[in-house]
N, C-alpha and C. Protein backbone atom coordinates (compact mmCIF):
# COMPACT_ATOMS: atom_id res chain seq x y z
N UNK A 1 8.54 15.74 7.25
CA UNK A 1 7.98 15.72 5.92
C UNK A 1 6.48 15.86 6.02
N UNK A 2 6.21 16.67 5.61
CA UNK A 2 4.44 16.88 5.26
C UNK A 2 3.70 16.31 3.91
N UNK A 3 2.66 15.74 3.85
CA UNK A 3 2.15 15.07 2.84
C UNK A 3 0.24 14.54 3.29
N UNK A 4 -0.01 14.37 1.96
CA UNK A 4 -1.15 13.69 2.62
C UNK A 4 -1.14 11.93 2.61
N UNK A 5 -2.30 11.27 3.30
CA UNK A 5 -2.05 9.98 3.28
C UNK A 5 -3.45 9.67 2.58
N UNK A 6 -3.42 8.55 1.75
CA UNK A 6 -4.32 8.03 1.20
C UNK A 6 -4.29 6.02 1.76
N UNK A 7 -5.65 5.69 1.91
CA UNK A 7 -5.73 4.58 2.34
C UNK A 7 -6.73 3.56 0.77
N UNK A 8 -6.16 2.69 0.80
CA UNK A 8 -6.87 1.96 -0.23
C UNK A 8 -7.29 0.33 0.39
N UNK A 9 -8.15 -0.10 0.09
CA UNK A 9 -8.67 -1.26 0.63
C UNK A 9 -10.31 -1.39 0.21
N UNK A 10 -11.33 -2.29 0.81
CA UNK A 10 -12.69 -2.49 0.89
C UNK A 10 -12.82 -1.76 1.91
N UNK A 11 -13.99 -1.61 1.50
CA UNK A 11 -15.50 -0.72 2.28
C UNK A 11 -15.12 -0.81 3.43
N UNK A 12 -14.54 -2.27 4.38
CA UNK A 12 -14.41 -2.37 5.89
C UNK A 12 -13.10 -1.86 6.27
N UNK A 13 -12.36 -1.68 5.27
CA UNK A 13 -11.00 -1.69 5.59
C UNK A 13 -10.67 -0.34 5.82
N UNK A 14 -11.07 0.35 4.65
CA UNK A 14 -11.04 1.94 4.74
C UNK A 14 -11.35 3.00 6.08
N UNK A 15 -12.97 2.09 6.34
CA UNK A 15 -13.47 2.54 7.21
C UNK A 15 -13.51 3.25 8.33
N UNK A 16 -12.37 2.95 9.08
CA UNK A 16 -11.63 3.58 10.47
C UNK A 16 -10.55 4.56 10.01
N UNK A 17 -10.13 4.10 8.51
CA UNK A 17 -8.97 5.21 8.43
C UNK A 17 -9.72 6.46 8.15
N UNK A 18 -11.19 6.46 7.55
CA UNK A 18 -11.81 7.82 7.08
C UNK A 18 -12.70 8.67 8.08
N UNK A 19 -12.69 8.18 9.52
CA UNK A 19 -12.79 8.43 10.78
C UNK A 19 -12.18 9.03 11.26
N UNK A 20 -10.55 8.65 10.59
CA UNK A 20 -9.68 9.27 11.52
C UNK A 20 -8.98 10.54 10.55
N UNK A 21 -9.97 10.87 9.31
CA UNK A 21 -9.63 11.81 8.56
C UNK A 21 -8.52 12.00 7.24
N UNK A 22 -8.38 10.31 6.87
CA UNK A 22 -7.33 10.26 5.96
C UNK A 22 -8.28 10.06 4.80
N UNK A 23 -7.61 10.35 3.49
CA UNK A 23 -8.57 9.84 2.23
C UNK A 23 -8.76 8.76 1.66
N UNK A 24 -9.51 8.44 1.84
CA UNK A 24 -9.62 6.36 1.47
C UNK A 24 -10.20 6.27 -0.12
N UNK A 25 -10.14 5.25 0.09
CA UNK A 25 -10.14 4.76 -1.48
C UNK A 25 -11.01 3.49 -1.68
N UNK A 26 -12.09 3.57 -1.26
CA UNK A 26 -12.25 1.84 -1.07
C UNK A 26 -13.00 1.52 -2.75
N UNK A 27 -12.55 -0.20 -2.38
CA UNK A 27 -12.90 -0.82 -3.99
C UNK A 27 -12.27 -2.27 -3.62
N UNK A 28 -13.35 -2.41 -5.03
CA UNK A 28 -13.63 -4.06 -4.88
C UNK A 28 -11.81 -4.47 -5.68
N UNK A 29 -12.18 -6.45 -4.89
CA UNK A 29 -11.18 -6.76 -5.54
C UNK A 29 -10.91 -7.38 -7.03
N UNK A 30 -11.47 -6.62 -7.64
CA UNK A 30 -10.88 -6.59 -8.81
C UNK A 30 -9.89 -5.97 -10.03
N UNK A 31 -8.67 -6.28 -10.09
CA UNK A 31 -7.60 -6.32 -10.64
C UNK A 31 -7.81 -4.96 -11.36
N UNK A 32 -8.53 -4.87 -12.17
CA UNK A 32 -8.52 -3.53 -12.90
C UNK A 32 -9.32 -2.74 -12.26
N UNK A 33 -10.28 -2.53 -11.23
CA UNK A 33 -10.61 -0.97 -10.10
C UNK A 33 -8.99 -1.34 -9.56
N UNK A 34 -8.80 -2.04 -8.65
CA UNK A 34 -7.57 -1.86 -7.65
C UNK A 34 -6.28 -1.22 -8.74
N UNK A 35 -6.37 -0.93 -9.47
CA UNK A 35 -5.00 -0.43 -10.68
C UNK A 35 -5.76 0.73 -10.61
N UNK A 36 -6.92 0.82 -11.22
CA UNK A 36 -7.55 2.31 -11.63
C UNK A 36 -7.21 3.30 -10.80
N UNK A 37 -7.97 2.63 -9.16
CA UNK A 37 -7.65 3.68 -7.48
C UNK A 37 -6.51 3.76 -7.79
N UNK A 38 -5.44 2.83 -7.63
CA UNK A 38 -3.57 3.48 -7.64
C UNK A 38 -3.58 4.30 -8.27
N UNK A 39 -4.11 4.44 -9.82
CA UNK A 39 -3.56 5.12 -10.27
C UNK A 39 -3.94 6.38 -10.10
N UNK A 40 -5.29 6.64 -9.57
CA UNK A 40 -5.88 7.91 -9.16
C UNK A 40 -4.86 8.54 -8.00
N UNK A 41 -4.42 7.44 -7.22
CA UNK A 41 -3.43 7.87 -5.65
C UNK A 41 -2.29 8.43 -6.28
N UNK A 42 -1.37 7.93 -7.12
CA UNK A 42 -0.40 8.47 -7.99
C UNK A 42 -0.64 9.92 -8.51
N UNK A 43 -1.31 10.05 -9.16
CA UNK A 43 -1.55 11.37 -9.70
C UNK A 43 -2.05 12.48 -8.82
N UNK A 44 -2.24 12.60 -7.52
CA UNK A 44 -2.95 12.94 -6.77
C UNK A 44 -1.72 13.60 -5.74
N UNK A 45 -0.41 13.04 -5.83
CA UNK A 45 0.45 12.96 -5.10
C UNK A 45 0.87 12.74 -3.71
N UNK A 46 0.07 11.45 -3.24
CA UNK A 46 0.32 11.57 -1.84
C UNK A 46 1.24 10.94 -1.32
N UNK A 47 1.46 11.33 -0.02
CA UNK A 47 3.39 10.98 0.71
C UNK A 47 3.01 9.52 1.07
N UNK A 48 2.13 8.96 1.75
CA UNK A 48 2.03 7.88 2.35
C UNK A 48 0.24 7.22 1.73
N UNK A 49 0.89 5.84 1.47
CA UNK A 49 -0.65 4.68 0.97
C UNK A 49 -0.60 3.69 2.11
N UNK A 50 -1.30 3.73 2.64
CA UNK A 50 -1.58 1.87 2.98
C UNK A 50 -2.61 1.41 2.47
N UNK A 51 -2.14 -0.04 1.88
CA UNK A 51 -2.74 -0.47 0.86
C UNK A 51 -3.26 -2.12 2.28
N UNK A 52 -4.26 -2.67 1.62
CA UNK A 52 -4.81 -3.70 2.32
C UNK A 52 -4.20 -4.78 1.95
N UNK A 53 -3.56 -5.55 2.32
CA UNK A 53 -2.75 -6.63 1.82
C UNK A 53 -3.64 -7.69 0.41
N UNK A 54 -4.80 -7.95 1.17
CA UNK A 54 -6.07 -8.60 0.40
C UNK A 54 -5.71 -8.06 -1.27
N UNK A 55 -5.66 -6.68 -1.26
CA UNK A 55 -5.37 -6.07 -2.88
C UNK A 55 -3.82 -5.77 -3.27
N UNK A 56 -3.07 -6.57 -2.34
CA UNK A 56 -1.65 -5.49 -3.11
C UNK A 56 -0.69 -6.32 -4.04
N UNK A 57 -1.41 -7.42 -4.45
CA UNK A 57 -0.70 -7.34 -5.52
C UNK A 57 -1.25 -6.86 -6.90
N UNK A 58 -2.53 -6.76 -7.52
CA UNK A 58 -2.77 -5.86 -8.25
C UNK A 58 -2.18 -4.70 -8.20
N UNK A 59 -2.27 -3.84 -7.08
CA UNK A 59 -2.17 -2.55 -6.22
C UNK A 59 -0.48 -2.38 -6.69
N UNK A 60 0.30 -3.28 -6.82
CA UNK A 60 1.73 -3.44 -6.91
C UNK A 60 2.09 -2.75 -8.14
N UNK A 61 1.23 -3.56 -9.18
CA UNK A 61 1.48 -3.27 -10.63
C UNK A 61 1.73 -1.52 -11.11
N UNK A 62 0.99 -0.74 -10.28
CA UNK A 62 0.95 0.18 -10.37
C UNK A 62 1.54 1.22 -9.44
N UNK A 63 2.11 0.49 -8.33
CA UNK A 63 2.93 1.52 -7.41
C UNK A 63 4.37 1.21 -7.40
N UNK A 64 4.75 -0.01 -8.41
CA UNK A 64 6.02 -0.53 -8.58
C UNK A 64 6.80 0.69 -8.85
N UNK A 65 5.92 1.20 -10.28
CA UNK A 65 7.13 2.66 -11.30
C UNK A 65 7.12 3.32 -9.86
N UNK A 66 6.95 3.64 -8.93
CA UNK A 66 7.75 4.66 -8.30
C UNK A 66 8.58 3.91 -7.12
N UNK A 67 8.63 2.81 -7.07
CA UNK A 67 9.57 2.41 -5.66
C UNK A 67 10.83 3.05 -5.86
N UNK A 68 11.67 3.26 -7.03
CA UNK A 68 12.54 4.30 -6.72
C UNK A 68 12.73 5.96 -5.71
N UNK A 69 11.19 6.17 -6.12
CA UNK A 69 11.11 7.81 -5.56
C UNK A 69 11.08 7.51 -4.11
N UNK A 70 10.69 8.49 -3.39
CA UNK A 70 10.89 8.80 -1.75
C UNK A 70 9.70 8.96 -1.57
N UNK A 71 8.72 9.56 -2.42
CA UNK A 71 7.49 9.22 -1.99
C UNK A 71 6.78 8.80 -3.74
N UNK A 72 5.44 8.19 -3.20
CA UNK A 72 4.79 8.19 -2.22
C UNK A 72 5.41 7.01 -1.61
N UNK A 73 5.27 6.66 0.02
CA UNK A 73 6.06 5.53 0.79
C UNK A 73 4.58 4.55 0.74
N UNK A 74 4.44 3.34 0.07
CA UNK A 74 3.31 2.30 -0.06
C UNK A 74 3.83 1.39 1.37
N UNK A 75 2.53 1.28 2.21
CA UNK A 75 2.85 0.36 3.30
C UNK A 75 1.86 -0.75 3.14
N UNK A 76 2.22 -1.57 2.88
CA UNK A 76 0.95 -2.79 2.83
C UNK A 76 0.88 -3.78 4.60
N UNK A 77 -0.71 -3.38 4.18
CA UNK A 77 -1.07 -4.15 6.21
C UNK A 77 -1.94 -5.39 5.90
N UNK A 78 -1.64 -6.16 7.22
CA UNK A 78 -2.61 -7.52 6.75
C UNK A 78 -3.98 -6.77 7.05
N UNK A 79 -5.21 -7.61 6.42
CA UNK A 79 -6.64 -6.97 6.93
C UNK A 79 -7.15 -8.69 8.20
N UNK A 80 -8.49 -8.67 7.68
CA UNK A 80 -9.05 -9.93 8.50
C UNK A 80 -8.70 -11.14 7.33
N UNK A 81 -8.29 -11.25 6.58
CA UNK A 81 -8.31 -12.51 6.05
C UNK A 81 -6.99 -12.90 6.40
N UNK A 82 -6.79 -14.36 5.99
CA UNK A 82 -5.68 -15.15 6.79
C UNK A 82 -4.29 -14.36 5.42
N UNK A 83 -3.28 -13.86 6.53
CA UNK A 83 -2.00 -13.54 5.79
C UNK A 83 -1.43 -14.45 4.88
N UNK A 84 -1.15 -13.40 3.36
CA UNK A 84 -0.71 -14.29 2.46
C UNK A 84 0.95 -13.85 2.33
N UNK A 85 1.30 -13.46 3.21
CA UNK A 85 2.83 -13.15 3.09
C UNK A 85 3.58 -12.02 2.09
N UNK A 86 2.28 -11.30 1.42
CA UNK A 86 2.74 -9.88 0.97
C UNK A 86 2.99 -8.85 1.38
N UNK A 87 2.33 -8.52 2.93
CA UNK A 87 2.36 -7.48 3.87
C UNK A 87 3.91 -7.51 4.20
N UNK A 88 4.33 -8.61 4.75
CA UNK A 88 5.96 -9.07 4.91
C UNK A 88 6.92 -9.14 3.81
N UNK A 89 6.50 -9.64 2.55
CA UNK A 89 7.52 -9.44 1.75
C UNK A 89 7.54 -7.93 1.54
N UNK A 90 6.72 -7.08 1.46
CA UNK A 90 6.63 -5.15 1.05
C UNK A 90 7.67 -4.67 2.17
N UNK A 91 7.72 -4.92 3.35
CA UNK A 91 8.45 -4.56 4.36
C UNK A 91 9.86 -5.00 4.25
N UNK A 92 10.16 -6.38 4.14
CA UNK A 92 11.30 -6.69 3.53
C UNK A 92 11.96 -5.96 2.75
N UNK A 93 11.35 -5.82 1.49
CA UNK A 93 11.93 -5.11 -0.06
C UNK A 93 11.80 -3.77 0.48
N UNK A 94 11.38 -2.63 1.63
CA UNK A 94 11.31 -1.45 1.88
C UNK A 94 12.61 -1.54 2.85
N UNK A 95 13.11 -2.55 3.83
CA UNK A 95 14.19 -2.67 4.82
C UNK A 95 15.32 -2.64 4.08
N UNK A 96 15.22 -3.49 2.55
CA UNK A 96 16.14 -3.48 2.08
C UNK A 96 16.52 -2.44 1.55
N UNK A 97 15.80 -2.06 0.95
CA UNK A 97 16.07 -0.80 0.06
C UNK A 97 16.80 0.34 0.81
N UNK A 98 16.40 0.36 2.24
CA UNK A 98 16.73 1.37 3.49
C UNK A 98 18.06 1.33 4.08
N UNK A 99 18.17 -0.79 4.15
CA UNK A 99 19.34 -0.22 4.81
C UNK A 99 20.41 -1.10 3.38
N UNK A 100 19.84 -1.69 3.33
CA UNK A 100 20.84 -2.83 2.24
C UNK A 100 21.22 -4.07 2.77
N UNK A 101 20.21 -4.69 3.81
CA UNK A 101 20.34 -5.57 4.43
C UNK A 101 19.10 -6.14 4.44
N UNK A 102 19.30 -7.60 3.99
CA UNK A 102 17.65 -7.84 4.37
C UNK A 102 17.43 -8.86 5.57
N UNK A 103 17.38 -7.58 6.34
CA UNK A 103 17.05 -8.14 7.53
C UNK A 103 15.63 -9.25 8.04
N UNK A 104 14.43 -9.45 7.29
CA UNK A 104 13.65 -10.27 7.56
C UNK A 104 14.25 -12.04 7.13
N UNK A 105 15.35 -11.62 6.67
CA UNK A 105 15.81 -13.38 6.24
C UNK A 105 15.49 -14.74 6.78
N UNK A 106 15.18 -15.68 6.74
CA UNK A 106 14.97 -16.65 7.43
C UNK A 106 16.22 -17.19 7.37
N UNK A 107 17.51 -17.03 8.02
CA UNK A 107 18.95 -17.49 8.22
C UNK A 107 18.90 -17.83 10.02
């Protein structure tokens, strides 16, 4: 599959991904820029986001309407601040969706 990738996060976060030639997005954390960027990434059509964990649940609100589609595929990563357990729940709800098992269970 060919596509482009867009990265969203702060100024530090972006940083290495726009080094390595992907299109970043950086912005503060506030609730309505972090919606605005999605929604710019949405319309823009790209195959793959990683989003900074720090912003994804704002970031959510707006990449929810497509978790049905195949793309764009939203990957949320932890950054430097201490993990708030969204990076893991996004992976979860993407395992599930994949296989129909949710394999991260705590069983």
């Amino acid at each position: 599959m060919e596509g482009k990738a867009a990265v969203l996060g702060s100024a530090d976060f972006v940083m290495p991904f726009a080094a390595l030639g992907l299109d970043t997005f950086a912005t503060e954390s506030d609730a309505a820029k972090v919606e605005e960027n999605a929604a710019t990434i949405l319309k823009q059509k790209y195959a793959l986001v990683v989003v900074a964990e720090n912003i994804a649940r704002p970031a959510r609100m707006v990449f929810d309407t497509t978790k049905k589609n195949a793309t764009p595929c939203v990957v949320v990563v932890p950054f430097t601040t201490a993990p708030s357990g969204v990076a893991t729940e996004s992976l979860s709800r993407m395992l599930r969706l994949a296989t129909g098992i949710d394999v991260l269970a705590n069983e």
